[in-house]
PDB file of N, CA and C in Angstrom:
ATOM      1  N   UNK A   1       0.846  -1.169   0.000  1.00  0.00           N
ATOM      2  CA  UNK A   1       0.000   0.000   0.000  1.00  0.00           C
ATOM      3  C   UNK A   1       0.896   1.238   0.000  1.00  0.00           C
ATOM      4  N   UNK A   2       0.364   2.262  -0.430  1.00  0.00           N
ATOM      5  CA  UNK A   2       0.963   3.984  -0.726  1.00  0.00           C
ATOM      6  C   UNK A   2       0.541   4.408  -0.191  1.00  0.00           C
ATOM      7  N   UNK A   3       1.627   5.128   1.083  1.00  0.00           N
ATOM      8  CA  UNK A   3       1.025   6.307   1.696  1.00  0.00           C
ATOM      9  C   UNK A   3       0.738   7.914   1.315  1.00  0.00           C
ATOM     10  N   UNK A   4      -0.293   8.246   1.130  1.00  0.00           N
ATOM     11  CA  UNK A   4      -0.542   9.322   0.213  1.00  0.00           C
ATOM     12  C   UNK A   4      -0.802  10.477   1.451  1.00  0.00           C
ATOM     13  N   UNK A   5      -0.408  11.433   1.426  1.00  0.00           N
ATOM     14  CA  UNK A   5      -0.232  12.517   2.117  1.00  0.00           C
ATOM     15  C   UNK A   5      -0.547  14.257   1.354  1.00  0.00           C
ATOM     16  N   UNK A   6      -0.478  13.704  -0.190  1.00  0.00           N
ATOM     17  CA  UNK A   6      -0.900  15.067  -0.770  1.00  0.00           C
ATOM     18  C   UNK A   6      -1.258  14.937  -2.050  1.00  0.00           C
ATOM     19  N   UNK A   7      -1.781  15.836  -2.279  1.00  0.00           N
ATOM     20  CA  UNK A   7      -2.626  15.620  -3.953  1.00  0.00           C
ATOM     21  C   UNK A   7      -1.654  15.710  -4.692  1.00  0.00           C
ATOM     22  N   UNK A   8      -0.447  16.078  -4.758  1.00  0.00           N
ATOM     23  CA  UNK A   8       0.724  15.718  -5.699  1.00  0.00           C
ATOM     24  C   UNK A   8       1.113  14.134  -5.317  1.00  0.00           C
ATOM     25  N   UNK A   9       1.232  13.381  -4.367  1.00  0.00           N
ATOM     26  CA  UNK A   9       1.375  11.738  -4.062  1.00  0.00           C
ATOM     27  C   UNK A   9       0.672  11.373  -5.006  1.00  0.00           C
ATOM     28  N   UNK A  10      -0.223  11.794  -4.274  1.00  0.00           N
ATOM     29  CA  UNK A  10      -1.467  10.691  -5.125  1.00  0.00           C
ATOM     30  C   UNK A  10      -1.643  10.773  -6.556  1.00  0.00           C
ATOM     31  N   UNK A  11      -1.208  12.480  -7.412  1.00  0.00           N
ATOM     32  CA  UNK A  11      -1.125  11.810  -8.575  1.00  0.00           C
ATOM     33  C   UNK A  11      -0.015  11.553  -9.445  1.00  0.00           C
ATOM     34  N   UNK A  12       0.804  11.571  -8.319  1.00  0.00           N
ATOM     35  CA  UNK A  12       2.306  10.849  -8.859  1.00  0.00           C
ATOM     36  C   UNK A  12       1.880   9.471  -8.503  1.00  0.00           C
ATOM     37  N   UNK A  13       0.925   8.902  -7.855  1.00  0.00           N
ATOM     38  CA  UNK A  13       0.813   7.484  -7.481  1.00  0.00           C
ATOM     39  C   UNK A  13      -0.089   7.128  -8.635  1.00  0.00           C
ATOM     40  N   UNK A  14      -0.891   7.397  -9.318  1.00  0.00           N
ATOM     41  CA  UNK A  14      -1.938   7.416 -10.397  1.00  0.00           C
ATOM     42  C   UNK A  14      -0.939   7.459 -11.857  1.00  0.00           C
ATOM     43  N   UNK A  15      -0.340   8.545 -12.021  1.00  0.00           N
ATOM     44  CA  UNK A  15       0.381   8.186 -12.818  1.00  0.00           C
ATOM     45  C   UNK A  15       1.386   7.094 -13.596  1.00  0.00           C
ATOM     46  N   UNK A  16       2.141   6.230 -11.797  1.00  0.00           N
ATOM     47  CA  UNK A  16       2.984   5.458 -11.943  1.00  0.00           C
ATOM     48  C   UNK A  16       1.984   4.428 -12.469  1.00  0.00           C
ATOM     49  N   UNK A  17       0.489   4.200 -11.706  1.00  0.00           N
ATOM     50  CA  UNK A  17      -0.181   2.679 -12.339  1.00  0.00           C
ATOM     51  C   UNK A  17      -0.743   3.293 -13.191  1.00  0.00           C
ATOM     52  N   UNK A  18      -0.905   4.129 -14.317  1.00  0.00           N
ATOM     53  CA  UNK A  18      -1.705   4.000 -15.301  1.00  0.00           C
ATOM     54  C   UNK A  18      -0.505   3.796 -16.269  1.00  0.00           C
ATOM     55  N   UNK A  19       0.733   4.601 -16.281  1.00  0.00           N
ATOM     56  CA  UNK A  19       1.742   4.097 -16.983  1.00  0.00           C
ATOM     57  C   UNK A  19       2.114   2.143 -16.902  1.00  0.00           C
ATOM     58  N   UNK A  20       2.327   1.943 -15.405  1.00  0.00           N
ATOM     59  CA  UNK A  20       2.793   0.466 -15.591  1.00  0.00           C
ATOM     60  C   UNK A  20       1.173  -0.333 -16.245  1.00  0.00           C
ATOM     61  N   UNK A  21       0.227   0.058 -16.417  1.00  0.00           N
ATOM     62  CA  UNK A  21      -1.046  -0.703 -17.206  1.00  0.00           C
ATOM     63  C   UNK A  21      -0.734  -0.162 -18.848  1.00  0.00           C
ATOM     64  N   UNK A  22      -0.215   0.700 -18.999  1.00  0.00           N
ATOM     65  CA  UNK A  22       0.153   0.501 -20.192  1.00  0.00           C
ATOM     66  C   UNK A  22      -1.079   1.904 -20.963  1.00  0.00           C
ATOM     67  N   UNK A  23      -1.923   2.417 -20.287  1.00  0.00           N
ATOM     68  CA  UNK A  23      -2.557   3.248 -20.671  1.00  0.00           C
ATOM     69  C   UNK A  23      -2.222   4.734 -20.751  1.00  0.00           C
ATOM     70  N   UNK A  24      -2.363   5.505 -22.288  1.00  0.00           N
ATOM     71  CA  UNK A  24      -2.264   6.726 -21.842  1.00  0.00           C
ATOM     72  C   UNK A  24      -3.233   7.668 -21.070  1.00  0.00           C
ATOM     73  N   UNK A  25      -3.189   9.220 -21.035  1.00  0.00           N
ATOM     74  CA  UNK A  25      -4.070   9.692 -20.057  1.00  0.00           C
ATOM     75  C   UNK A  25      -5.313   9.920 -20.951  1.00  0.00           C
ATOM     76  N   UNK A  26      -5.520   9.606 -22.222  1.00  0.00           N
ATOM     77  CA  UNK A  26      -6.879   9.873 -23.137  1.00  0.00           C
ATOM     78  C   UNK A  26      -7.292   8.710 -22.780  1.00  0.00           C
ATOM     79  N   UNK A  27      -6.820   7.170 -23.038  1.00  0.00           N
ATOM     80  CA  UNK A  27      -7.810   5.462 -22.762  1.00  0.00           C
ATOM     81  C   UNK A  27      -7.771   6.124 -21.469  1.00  0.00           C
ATOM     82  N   UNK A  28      -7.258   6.793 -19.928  1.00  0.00           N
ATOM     83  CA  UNK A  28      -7.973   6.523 -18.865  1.00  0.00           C
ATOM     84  C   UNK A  28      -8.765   7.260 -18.908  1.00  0.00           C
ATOM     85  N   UNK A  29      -9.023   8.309 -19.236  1.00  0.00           N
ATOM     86  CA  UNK A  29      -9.807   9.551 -19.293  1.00  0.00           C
ATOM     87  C   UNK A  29     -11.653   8.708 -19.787  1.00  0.00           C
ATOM     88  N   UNK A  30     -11.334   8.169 -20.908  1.00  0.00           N
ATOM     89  CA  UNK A  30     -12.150   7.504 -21.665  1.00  0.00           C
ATOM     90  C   UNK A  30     -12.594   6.187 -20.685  1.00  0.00           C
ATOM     91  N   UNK A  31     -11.678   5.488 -20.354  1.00  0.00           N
ATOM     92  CA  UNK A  31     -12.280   4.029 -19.464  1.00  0.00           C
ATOM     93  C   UNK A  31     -13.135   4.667 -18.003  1.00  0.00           C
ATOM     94  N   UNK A  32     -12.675   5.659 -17.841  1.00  0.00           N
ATOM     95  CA  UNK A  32     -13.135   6.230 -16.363  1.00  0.00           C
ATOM     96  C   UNK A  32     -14.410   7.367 -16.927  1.00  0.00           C
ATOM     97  N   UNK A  33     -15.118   7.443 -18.017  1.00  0.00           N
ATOM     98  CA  UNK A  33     -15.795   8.120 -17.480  1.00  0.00           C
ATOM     99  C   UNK A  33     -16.064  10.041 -17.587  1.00  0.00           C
ATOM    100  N   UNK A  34     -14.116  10.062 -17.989  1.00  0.00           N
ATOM    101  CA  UNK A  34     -14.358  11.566 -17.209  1.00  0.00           C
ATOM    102  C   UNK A  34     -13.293  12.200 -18.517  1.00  0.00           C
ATOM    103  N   UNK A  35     -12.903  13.572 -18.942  1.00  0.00           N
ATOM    104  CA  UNK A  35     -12.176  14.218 -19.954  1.00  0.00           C
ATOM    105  C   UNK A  35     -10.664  14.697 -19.468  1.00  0.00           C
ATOM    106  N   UNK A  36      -9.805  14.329 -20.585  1.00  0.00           N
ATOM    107  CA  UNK A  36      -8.607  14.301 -20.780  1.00  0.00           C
ATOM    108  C   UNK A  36      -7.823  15.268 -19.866  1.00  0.00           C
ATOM    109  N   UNK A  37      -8.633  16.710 -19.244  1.00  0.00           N
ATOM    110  CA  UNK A  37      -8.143  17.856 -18.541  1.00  0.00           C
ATOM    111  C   UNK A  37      -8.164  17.308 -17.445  1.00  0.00           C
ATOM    112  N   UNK A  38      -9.120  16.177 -17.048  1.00  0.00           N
ATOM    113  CA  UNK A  38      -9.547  15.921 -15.492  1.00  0.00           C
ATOM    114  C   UNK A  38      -8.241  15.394 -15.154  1.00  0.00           C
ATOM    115  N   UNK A  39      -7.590  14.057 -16.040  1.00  0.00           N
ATOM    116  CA  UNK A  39      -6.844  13.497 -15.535  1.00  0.00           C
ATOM    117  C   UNK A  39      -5.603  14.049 -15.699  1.00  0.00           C
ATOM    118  N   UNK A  40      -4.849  15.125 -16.383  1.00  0.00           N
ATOM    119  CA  UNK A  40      -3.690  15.473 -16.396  1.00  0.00           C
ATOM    120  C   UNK A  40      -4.025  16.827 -15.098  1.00  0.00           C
ATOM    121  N   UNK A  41      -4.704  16.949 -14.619  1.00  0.00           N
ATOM    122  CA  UNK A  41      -5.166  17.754 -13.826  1.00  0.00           C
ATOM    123  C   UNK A  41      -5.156  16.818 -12.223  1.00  0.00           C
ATOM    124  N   UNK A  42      -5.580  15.789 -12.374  1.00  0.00           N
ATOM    125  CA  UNK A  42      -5.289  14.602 -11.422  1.00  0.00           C
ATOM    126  C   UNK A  42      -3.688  14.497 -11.306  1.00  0.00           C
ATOM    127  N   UNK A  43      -3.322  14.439 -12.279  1.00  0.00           N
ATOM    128  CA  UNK A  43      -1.605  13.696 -12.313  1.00  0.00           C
ATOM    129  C   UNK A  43      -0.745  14.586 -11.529  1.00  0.00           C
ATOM    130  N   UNK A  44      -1.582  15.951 -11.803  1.00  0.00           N
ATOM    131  CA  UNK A  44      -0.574  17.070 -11.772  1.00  0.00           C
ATOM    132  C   UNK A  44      -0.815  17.695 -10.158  1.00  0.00           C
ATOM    133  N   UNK A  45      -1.849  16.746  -9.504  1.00  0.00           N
ATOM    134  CA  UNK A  45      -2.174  16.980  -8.173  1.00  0.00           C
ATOM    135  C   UNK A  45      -2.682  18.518  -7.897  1.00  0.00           C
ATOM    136  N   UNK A  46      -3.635  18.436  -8.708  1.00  0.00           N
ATOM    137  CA  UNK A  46      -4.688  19.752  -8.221  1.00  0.00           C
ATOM    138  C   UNK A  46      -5.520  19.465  -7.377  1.00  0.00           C
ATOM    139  N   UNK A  47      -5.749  20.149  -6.247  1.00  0.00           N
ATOM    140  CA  UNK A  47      -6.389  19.807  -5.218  1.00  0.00           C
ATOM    141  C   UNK A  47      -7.686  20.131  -4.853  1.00  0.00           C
ATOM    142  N   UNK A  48      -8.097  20.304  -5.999  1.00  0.00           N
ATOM    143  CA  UNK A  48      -9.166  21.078  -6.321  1.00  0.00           C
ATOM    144  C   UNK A  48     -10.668  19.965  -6.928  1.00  0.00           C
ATOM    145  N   UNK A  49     -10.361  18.978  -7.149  1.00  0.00           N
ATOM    146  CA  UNK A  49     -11.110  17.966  -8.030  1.00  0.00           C
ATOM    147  C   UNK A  49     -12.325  17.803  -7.348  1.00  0.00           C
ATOM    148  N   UNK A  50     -13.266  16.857  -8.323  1.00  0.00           N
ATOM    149  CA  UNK A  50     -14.196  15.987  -7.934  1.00  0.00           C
ATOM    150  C   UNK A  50     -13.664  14.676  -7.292  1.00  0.00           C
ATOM    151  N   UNK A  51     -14.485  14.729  -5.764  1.00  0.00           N
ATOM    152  CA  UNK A  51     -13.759  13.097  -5.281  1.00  0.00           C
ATOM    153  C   UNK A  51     -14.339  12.298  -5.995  1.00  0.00           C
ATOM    154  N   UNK A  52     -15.543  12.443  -6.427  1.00  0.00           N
ATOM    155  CA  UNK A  52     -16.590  11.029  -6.757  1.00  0.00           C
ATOM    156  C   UNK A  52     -15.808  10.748  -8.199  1.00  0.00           C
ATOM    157  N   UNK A  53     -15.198  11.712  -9.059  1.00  0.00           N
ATOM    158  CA  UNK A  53     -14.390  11.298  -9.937  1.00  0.00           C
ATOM    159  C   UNK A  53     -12.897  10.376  -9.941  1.00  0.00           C
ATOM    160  N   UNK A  54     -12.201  11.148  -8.837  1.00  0.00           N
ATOM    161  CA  UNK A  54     -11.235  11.160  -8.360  1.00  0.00           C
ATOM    162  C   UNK A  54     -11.473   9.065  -7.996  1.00  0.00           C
ATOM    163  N   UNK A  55     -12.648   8.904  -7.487  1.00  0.00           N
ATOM    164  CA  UNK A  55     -12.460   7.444  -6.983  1.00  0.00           C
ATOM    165  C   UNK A  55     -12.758   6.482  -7.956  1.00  0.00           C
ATOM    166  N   UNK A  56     -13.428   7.072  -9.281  1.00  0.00           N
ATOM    167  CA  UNK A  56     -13.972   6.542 -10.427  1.00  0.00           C
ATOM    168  C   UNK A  56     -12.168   6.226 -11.178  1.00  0.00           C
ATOM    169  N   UNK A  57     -11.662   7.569 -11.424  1.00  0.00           N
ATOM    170  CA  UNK A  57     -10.587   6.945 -11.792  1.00  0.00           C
ATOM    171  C   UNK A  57      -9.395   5.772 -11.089  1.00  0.00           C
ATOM    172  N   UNK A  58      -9.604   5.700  -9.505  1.00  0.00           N
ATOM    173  CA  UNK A  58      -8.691   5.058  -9.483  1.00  0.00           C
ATOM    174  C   UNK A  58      -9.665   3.142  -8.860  1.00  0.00           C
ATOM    175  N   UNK A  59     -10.622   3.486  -9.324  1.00  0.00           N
ATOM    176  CA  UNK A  59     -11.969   1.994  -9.518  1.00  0.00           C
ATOM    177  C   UNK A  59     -11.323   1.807 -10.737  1.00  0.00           C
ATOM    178  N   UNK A  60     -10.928   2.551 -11.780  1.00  0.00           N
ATOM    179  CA  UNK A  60     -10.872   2.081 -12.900  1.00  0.00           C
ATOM    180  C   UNK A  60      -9.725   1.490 -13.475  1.00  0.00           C
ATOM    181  N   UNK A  61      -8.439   2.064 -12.473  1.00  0.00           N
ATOM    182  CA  UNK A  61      -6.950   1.529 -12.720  1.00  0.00           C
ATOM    183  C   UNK A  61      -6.619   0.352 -11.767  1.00  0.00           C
ATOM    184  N   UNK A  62      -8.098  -0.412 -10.771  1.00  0.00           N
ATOM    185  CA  UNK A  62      -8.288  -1.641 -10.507  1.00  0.00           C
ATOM    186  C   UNK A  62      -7.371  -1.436  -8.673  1.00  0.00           C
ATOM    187  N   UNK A  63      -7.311  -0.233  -8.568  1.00  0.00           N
ATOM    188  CA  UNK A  63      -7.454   0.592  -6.873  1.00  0.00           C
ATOM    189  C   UNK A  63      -8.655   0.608  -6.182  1.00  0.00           C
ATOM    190  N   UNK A  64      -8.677   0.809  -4.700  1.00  0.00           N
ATOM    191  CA  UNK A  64      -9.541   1.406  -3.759  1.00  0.00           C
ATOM    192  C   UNK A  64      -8.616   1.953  -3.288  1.00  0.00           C
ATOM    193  N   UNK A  65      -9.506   3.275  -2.750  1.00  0.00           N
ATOM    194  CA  UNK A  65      -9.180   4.672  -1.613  1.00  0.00           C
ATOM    195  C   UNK A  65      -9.248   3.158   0.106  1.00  0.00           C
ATOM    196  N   UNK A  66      -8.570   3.584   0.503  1.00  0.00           N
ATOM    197  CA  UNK A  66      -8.006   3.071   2.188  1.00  0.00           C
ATOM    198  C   UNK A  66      -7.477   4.087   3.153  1.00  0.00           C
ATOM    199  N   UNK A  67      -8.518   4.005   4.095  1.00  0.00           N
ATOM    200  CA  UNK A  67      -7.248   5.320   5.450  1.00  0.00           C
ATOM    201  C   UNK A  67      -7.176   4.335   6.570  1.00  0.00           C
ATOM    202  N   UNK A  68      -6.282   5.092   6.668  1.00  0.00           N
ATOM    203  CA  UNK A  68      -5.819   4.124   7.734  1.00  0.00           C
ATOM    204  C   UNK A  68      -5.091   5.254   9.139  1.00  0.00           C
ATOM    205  N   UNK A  69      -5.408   4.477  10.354  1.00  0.00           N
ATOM    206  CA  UNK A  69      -5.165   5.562  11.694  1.00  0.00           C
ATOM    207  C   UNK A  69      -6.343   6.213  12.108  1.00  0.00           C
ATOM    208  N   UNK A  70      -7.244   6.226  11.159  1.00  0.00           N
ATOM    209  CA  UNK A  70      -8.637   6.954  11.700  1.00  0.00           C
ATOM    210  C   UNK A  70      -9.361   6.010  12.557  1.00  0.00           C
ATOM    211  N   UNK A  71     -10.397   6.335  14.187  1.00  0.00           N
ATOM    212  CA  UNK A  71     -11.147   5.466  14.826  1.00  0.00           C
ATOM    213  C   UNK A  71     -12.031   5.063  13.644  1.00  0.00           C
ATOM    214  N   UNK A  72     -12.230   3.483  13.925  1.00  0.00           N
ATOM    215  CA  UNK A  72     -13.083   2.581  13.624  1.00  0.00           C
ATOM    216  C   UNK A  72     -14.675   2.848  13.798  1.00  0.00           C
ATOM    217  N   UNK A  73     -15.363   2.159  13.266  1.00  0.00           N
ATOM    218  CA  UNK A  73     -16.883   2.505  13.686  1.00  0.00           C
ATOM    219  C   UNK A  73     -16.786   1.462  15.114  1.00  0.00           C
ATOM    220  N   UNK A  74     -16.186   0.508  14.878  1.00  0.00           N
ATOM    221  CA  UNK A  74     -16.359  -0.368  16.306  1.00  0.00           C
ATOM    222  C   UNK A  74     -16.003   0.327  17.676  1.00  0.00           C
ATOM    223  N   UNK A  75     -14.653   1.650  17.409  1.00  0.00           N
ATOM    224  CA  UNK A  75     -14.336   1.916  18.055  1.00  0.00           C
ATOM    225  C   UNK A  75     -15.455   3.341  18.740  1.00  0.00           C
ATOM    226  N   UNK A  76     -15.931   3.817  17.794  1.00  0.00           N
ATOM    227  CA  UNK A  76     -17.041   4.541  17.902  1.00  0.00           C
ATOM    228  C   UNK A  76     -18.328   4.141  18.813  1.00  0.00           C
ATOM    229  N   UNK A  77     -18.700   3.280  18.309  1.00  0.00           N
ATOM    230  CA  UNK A  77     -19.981   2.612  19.163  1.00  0.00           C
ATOM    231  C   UNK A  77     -19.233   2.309  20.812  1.00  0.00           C
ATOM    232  N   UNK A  78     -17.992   1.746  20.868  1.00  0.00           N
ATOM    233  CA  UNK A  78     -17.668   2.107  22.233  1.00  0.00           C
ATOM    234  C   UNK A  78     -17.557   2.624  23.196  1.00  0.00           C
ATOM    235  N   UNK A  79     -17.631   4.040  22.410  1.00  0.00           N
ATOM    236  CA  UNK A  79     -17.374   5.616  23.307  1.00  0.00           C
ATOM    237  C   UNK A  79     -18.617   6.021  23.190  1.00  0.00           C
ATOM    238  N   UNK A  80     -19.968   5.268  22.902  1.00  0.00           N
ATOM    239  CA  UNK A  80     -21.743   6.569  22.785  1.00  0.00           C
ATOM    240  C   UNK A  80     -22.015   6.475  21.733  1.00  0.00           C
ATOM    241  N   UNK A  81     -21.191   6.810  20.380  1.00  0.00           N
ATOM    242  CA  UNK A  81     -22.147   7.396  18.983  1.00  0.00           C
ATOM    243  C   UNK A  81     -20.971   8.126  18.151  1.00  0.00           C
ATOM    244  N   UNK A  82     -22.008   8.678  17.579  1.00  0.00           N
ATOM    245  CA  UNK A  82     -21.061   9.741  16.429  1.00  0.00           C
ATOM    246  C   UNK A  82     -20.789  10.973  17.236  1.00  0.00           C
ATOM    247  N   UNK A  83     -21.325  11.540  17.978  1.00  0.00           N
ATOM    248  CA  UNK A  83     -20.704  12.625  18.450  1.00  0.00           C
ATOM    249  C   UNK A  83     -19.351  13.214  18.099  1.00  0.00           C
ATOM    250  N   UNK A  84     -18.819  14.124  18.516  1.00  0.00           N
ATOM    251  CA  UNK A  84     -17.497  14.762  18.503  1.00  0.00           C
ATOM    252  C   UNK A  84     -16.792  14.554  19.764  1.00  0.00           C
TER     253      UNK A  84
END
């Protein structure tokens, strides 16, 4: 797993697997859904995006989004609820 810490990681991390799949950024642009600006705009870690896109493209390079360190829901229901 990649620890991603900033919207430049992540689309230096996007970049590396769409290159090692062998796709340029027009077939991902096209397999995902979304236009050619989105994803060199992704690559280039603008921090500015659509997430619901943002997760479409990386559903589509055969990724899931993962966090990790955040409380659990199990750990939640322990302490009351959702509260703050």
């Amino acid at each position: 797993m990649t620890g991603i810490r900033s919207t430049q990681q992540l689309g230096q991390a996007l970049r590396t697997a769409r290159k090692q799949l062998g796709l340029t950024q027009s077939q991902l642009a096209l397999a995902a859904g979304c236009g050619l600006r989105f994803i060199v705009d992704l690559e280039a870690g603008k921090p500015t995006l659509r997430l619901e896109t943002v997760l479409r493209v990386i559903e589509t390079l055969g990724g899931e989004l993962s966090l990790s360190g955040l409380p659990t829901a199990a750990s939640r229901s322990e302490d009351g609820g959702d509260g703050p």
